[in-house]
C-alpha atoms as a PDB file:
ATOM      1  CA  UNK A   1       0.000   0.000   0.000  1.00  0.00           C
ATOM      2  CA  UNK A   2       1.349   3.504  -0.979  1.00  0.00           C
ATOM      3  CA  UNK A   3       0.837   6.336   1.492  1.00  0.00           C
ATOM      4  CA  UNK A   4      -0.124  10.184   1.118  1.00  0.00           C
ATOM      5  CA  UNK A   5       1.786  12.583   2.458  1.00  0.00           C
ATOM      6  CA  UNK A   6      -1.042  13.240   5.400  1.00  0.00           C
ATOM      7  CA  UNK A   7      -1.579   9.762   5.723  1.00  0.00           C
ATOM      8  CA  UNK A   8       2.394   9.459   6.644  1.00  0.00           C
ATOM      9  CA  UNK A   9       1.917  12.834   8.934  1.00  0.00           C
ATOM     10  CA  UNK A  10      -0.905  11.242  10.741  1.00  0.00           C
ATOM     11  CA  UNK A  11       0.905   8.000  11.431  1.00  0.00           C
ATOM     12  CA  UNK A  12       4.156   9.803  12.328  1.00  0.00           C
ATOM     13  CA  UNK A  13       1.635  12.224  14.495  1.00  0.00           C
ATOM     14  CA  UNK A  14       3.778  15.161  13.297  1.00  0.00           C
ATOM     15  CA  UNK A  15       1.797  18.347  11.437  1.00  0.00           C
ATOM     16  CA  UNK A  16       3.042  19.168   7.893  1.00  0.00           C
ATOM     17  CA  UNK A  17       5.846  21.398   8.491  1.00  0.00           C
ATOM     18  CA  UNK A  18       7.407  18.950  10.962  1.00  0.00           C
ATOM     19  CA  UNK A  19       7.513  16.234   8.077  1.00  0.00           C
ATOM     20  CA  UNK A  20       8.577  18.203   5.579  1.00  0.00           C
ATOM     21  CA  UNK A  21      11.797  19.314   8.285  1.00  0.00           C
ATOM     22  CA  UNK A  22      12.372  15.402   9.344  1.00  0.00           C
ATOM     23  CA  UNK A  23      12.367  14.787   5.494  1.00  0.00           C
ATOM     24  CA  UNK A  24      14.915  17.494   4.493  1.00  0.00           C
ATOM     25  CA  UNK A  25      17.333  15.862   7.410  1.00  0.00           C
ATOM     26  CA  UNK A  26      17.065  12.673   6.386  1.00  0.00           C
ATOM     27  CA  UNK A  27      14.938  11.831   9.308  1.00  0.00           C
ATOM     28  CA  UNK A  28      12.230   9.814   7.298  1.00  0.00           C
ATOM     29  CA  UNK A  29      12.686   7.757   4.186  1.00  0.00           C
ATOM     30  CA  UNK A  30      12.707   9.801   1.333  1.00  0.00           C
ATOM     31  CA  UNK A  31       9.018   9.285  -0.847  1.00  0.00           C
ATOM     32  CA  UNK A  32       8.657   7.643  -4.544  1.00  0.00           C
ATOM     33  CA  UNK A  33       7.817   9.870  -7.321  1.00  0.00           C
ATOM     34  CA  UNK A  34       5.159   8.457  -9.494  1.00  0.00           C
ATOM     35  CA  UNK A  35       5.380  10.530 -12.441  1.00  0.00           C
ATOM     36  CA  UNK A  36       4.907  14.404 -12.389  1.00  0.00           C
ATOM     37  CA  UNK A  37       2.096  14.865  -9.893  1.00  0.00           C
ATOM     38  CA  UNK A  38       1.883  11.767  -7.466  1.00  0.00           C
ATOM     39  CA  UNK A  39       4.353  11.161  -4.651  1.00  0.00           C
ATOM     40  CA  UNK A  40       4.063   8.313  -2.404  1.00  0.00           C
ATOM     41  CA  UNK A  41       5.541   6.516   0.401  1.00  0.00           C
ATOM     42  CA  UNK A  42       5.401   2.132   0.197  1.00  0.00           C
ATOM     43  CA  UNK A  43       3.256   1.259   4.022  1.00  0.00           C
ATOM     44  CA  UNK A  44       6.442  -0.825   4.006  1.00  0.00           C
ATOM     45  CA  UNK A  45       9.251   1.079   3.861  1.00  0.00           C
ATOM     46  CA  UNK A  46       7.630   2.872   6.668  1.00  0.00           C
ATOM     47  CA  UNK A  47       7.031   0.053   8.863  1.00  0.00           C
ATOM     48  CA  UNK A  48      10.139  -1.390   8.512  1.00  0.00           C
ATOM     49  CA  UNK A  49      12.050   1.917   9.292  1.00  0.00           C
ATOM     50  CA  UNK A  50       9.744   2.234  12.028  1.00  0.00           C
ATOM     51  CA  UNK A  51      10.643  -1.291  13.279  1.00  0.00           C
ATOM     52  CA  UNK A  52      14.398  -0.856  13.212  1.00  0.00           C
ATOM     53  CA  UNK A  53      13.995   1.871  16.009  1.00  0.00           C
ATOM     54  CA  UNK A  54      13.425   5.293  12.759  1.00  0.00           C
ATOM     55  CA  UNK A  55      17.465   5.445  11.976  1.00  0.00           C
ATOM     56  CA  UNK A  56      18.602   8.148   9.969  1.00  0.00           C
ATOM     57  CA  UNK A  57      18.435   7.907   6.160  1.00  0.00           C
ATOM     58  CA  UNK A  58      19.596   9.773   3.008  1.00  0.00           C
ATOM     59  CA  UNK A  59      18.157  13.392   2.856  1.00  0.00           C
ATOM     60  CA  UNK A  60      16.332  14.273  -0.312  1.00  0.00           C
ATOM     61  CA  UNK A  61      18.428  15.950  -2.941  1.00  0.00           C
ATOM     62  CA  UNK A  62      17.997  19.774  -2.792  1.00  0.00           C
ATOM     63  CA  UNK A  63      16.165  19.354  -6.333  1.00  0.00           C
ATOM     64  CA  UNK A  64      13.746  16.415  -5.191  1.00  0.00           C
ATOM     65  CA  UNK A  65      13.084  18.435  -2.064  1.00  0.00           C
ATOM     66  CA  UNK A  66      11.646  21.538  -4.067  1.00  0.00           C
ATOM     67  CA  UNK A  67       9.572  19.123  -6.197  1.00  0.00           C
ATOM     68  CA  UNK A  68       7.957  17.483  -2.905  1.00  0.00           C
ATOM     69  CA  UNK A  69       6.855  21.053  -1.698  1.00  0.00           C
ATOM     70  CA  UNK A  70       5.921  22.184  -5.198  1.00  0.00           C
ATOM     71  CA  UNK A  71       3.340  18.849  -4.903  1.00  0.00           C
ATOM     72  CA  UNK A  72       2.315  19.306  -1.187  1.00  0.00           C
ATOM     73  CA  UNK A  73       1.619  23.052  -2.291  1.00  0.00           C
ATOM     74  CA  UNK A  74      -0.533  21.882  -4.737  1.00  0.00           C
ATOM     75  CA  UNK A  75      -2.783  19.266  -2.849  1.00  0.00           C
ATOM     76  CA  UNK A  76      -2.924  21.882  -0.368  1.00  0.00           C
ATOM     77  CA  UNK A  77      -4.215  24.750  -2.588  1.00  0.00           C
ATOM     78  CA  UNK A  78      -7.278  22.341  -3.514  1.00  0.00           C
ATOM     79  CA  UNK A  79      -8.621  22.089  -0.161  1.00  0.00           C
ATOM     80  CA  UNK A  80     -11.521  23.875   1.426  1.00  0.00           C
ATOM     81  CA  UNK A  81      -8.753  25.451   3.883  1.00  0.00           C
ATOM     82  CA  UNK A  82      -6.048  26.026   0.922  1.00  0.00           C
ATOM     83  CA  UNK A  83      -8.933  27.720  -1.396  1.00  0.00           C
ATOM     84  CA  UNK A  84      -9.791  29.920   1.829  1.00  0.00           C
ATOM     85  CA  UNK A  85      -6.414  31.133   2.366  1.00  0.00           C
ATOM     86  CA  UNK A  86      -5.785  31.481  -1.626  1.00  0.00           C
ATOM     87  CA  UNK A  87      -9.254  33.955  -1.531  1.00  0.00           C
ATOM     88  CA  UNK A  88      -8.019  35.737   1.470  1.00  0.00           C
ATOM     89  CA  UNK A  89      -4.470  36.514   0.170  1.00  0.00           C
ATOM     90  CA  UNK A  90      -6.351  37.773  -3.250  1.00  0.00           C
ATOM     91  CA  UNK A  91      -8.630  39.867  -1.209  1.00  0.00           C
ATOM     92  CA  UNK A  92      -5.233  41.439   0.765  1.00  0.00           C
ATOM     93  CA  UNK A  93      -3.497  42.109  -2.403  1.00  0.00           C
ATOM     94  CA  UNK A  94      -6.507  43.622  -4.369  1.00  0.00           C
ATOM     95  CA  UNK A  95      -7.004  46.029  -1.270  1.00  0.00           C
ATOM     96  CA  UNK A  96      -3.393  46.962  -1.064  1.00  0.00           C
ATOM     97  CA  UNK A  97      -3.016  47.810  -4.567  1.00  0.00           C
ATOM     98  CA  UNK A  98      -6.360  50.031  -4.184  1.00  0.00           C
ATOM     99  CA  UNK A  99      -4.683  51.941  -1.248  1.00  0.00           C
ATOM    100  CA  UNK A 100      -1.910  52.725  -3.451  1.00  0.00           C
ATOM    101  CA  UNK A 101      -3.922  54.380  -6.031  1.00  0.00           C
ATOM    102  CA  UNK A 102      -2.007  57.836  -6.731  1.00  0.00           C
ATOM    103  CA  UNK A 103      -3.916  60.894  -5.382  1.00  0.00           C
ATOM    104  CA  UNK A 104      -4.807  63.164  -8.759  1.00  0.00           C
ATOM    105  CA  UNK A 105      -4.938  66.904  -7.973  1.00  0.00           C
ATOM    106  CA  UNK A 106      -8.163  68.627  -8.793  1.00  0.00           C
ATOM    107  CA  UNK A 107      -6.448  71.880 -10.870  1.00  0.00           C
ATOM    108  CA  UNK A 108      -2.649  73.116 -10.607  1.00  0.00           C
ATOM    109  CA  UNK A 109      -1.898  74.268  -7.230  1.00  0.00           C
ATOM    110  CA  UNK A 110       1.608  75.247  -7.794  1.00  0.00           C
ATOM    111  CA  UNK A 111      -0.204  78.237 -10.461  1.00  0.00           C
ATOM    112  CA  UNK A 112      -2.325  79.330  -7.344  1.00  0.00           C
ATOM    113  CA  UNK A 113      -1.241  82.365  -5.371  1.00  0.00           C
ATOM    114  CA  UNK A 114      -2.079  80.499  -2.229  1.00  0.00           C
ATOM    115  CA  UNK A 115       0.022  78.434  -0.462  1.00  0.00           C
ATOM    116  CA  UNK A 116      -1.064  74.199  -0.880  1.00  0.00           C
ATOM    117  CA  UNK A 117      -3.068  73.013   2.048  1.00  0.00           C
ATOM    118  CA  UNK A 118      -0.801  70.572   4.380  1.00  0.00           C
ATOM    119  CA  UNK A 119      -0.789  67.568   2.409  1.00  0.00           C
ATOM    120  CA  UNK A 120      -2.203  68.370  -0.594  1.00  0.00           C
ATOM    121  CA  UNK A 121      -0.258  67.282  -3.798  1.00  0.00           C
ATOM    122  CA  UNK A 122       2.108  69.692  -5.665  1.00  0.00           C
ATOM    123  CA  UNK A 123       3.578  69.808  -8.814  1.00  0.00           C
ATOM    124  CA  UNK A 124       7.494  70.956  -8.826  1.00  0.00           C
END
């Protein structure tokens, strides 16, 4: 039997970032990439790493690492709590780029005889 990536956090009670840590030190078995999307980790492998007492293994290649998270990143982004954090970080960046709207002065207040008000645009 192959196992997800939660389904190895749940067994190893750890949360996500705690795997993805152990697995960057070599602290779990590194996973099997099936094809481009899928990685998986043989029920196995796991047990019998688990039996010999969880001894250290061989990290995950900088490169293999990446692609792990790149995969875990996506699962994640099609989950009810992935889509709500994708919505709210759209709604953040659609109000910041509102508040940064330039402010347009009404008429040329550097041809006025009067001095600007405090904080009113002027043109130089």
């Amino acid at each position: 039997m192959l196992l997800t990536f939660d389904e190895l956090a749940s067994i190893l009670k750890a949360d996500a970032p705690t795997v993805l840590r152990f697995l960057k030190a070599g602290d779990i078995p590194a996973p099997v990439f099936l094809g481009d999307q899928i990685v998986r980790w043989p029920s196995a492998v796991i047990e019998n790493w688990a039996a010999a007492g969880c001894p250290l293994c061989t990290p995950l290649s900088p490169d293999a690492f990446a692609r792990l998270r790149k995969l875990r990143l996506a699962e994640w982004a099609n989950t009810p709590e992935g889509l709500a954090a994708i919505a709210t970080k759209d709604r953040q960046q659609r109000r910041r780029a509102n508040s940064r709207k330039p402010i347009r002065a009404v008429g040329n207040v550097a041809d006025s005889d009067q001095p600007a008000p405090h904080g009113a645009p002027t043109r130089l």
